[in-house]
N, C-alpha and C. Protein backbone atom coordinates (compact mmCIF):
# COMPACT_ATOMS: atom_id res chain seq x y z
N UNK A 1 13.27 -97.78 109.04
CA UNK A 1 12.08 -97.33 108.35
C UNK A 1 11.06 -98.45 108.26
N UNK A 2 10.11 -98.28 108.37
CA UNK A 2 8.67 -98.96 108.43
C UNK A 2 8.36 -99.51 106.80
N UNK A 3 7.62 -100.00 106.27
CA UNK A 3 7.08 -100.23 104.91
C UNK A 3 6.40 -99.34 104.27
N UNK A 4 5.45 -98.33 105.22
CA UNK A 4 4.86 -97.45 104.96
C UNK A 4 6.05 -96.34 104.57
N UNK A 5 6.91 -96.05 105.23
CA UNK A 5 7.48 -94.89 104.70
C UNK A 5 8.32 -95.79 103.83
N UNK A 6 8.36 -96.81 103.40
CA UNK A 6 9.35 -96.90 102.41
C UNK A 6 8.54 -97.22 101.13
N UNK A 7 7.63 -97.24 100.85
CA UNK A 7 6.72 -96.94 99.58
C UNK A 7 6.91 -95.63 98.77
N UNK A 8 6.79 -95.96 97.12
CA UNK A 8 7.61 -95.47 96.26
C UNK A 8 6.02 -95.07 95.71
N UNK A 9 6.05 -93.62 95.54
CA UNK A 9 4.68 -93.32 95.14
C UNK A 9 5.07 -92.68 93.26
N UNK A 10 4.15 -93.30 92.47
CA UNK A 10 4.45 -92.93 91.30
C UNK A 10 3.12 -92.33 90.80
N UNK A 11 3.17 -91.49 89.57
CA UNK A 11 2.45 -91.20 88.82
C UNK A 11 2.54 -91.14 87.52
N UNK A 12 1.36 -91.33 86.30
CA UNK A 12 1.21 -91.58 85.52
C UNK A 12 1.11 -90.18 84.15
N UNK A 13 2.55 -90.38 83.26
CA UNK A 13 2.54 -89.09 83.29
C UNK A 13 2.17 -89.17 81.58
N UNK A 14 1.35 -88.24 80.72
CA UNK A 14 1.15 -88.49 79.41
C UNK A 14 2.60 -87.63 78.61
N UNK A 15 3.20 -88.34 77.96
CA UNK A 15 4.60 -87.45 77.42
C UNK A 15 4.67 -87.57 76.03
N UNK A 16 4.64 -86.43 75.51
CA UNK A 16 5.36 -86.48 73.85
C UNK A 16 6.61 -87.37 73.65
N UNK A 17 6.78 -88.60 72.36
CA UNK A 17 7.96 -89.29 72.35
C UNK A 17 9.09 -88.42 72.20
N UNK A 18 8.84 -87.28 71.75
CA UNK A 18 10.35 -86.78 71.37
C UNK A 18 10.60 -85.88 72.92
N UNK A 19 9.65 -86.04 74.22
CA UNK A 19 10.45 -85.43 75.42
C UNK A 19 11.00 -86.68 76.15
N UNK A 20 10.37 -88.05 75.58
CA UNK A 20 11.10 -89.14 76.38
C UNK A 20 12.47 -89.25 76.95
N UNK A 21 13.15 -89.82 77.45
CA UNK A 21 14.44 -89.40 78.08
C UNK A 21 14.53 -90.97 78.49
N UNK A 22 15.95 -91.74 77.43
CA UNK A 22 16.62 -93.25 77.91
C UNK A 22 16.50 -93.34 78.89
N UNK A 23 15.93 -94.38 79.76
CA UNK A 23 15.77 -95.36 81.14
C UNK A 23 14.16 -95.36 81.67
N UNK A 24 13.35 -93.93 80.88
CA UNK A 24 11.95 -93.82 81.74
C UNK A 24 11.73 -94.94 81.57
N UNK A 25 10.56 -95.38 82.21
CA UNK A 25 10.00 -96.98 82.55
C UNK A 25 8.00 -96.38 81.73
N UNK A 26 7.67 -97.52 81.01
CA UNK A 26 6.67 -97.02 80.14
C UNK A 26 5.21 -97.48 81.59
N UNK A 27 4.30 -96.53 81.78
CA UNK A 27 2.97 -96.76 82.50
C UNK A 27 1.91 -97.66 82.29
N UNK A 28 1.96 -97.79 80.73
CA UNK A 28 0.97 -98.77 79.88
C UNK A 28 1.96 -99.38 79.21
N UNK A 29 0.79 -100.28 78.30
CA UNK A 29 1.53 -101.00 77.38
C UNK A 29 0.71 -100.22 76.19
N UNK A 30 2.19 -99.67 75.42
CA UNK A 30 1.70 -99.08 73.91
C UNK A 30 1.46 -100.14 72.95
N UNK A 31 0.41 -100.07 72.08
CA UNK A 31 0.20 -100.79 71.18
C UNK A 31 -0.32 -99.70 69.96
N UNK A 32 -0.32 -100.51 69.08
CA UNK A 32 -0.37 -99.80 67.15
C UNK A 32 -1.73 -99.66 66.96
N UNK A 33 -2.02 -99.23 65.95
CA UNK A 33 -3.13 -98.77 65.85
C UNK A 33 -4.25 -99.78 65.38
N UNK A 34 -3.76 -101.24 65.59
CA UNK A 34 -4.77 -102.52 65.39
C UNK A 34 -4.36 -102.99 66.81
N UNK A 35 -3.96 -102.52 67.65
CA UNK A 35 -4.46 -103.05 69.14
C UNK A 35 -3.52 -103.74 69.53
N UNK A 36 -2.18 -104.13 68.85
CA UNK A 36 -1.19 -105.00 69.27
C UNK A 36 -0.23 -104.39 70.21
N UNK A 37 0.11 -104.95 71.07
CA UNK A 37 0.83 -104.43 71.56
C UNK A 37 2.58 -104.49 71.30
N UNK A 38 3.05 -103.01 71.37
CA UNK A 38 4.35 -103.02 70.98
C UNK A 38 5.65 -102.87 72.12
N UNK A 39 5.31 -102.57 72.98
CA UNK A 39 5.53 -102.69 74.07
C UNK A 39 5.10 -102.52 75.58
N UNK A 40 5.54 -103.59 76.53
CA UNK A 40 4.84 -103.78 77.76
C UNK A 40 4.74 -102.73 79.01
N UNK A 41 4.16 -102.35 79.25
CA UNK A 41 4.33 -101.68 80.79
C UNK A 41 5.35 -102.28 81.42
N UNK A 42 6.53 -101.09 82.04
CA UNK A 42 7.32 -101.61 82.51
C UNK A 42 8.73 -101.42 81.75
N UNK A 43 8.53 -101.36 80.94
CA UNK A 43 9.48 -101.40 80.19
C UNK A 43 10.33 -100.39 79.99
N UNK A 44 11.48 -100.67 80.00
CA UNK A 44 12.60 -99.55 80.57
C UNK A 44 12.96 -98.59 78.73
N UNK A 45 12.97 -97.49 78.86
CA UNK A 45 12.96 -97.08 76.98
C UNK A 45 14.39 -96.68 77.13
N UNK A 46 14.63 -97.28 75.69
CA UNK A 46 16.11 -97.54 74.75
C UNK A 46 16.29 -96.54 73.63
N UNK A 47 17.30 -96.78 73.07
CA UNK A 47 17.31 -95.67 72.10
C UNK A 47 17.19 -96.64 70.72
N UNK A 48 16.86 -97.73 71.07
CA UNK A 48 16.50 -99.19 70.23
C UNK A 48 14.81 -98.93 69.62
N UNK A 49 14.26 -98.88 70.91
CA UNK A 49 12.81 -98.79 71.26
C UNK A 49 12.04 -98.08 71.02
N UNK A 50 12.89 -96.46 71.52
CA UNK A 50 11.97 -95.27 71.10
C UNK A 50 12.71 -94.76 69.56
N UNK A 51 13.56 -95.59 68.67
CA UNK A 51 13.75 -95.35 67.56
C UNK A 51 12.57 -95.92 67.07
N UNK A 52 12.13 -97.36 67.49
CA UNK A 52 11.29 -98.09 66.85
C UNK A 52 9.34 -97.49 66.51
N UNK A 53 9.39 -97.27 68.23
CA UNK A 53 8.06 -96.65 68.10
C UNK A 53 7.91 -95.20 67.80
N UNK A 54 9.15 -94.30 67.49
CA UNK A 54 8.89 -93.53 66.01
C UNK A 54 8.69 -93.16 64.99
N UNK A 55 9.38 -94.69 64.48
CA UNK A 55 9.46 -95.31 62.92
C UNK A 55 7.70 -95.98 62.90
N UNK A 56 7.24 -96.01 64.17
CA UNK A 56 5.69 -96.54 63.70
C UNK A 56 4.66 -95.59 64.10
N UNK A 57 5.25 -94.40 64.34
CA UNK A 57 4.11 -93.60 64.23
C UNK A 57 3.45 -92.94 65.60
N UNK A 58 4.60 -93.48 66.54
CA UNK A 58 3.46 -93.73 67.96
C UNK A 58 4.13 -92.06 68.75
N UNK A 59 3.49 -91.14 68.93
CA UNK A 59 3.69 -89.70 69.28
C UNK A 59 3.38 -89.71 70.50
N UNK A 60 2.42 -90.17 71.36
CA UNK A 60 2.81 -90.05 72.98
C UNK A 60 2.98 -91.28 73.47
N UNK A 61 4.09 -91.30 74.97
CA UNK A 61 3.89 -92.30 75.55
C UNK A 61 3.39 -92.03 76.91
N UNK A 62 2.99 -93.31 77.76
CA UNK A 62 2.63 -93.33 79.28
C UNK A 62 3.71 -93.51 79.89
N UNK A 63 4.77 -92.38 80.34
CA UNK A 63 5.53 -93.20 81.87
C UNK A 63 5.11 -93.04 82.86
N UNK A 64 6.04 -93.59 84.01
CA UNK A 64 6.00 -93.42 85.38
C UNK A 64 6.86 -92.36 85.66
N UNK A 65 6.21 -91.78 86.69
CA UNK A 65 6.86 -90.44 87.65
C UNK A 65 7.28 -90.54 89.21
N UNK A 66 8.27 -90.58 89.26
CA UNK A 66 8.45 -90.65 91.24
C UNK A 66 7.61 -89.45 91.46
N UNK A 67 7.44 -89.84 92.55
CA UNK A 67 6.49 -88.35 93.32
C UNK A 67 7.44 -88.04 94.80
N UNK A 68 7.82 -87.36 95.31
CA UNK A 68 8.21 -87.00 96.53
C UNK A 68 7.29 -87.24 97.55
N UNK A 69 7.82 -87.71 98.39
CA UNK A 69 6.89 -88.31 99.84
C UNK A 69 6.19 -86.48 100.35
């Protein structure tokens, strides 16, 4: 396979926290409602994590989506 076909096409998907699902990987970096950020893009969600940014209020997140070639 070439590089071209081996490119991983994602999309950016807006999700309610309570449809999140342990391992999605976050699109942005969420931050609170004074701009801090609480966690990074990239970031793989826990049941640590999305306990946390429940307990602060935070109702959607940004993940990533595989897309089919």
């Amino acid at each position: 396979m070439s590089a071209a076909t081996d490119a991983v096409h994602k999309a950016i998907v807006m999700l309610p926290i309570e449809r999140a699902v342990l391992g999605m990987r976050l699109a942005r970096d969420v931050l609170d409602i004074n701009g801090r950020r609480l966690l990074a893009a990239g970031t793989e969600l826990s049941a640590g994590n999305l306990g946390s940014l429940r307990q602060r209020g935070i109702r959607v997140l940004a993940v990533e989506q595989l897309l089919s070639p």
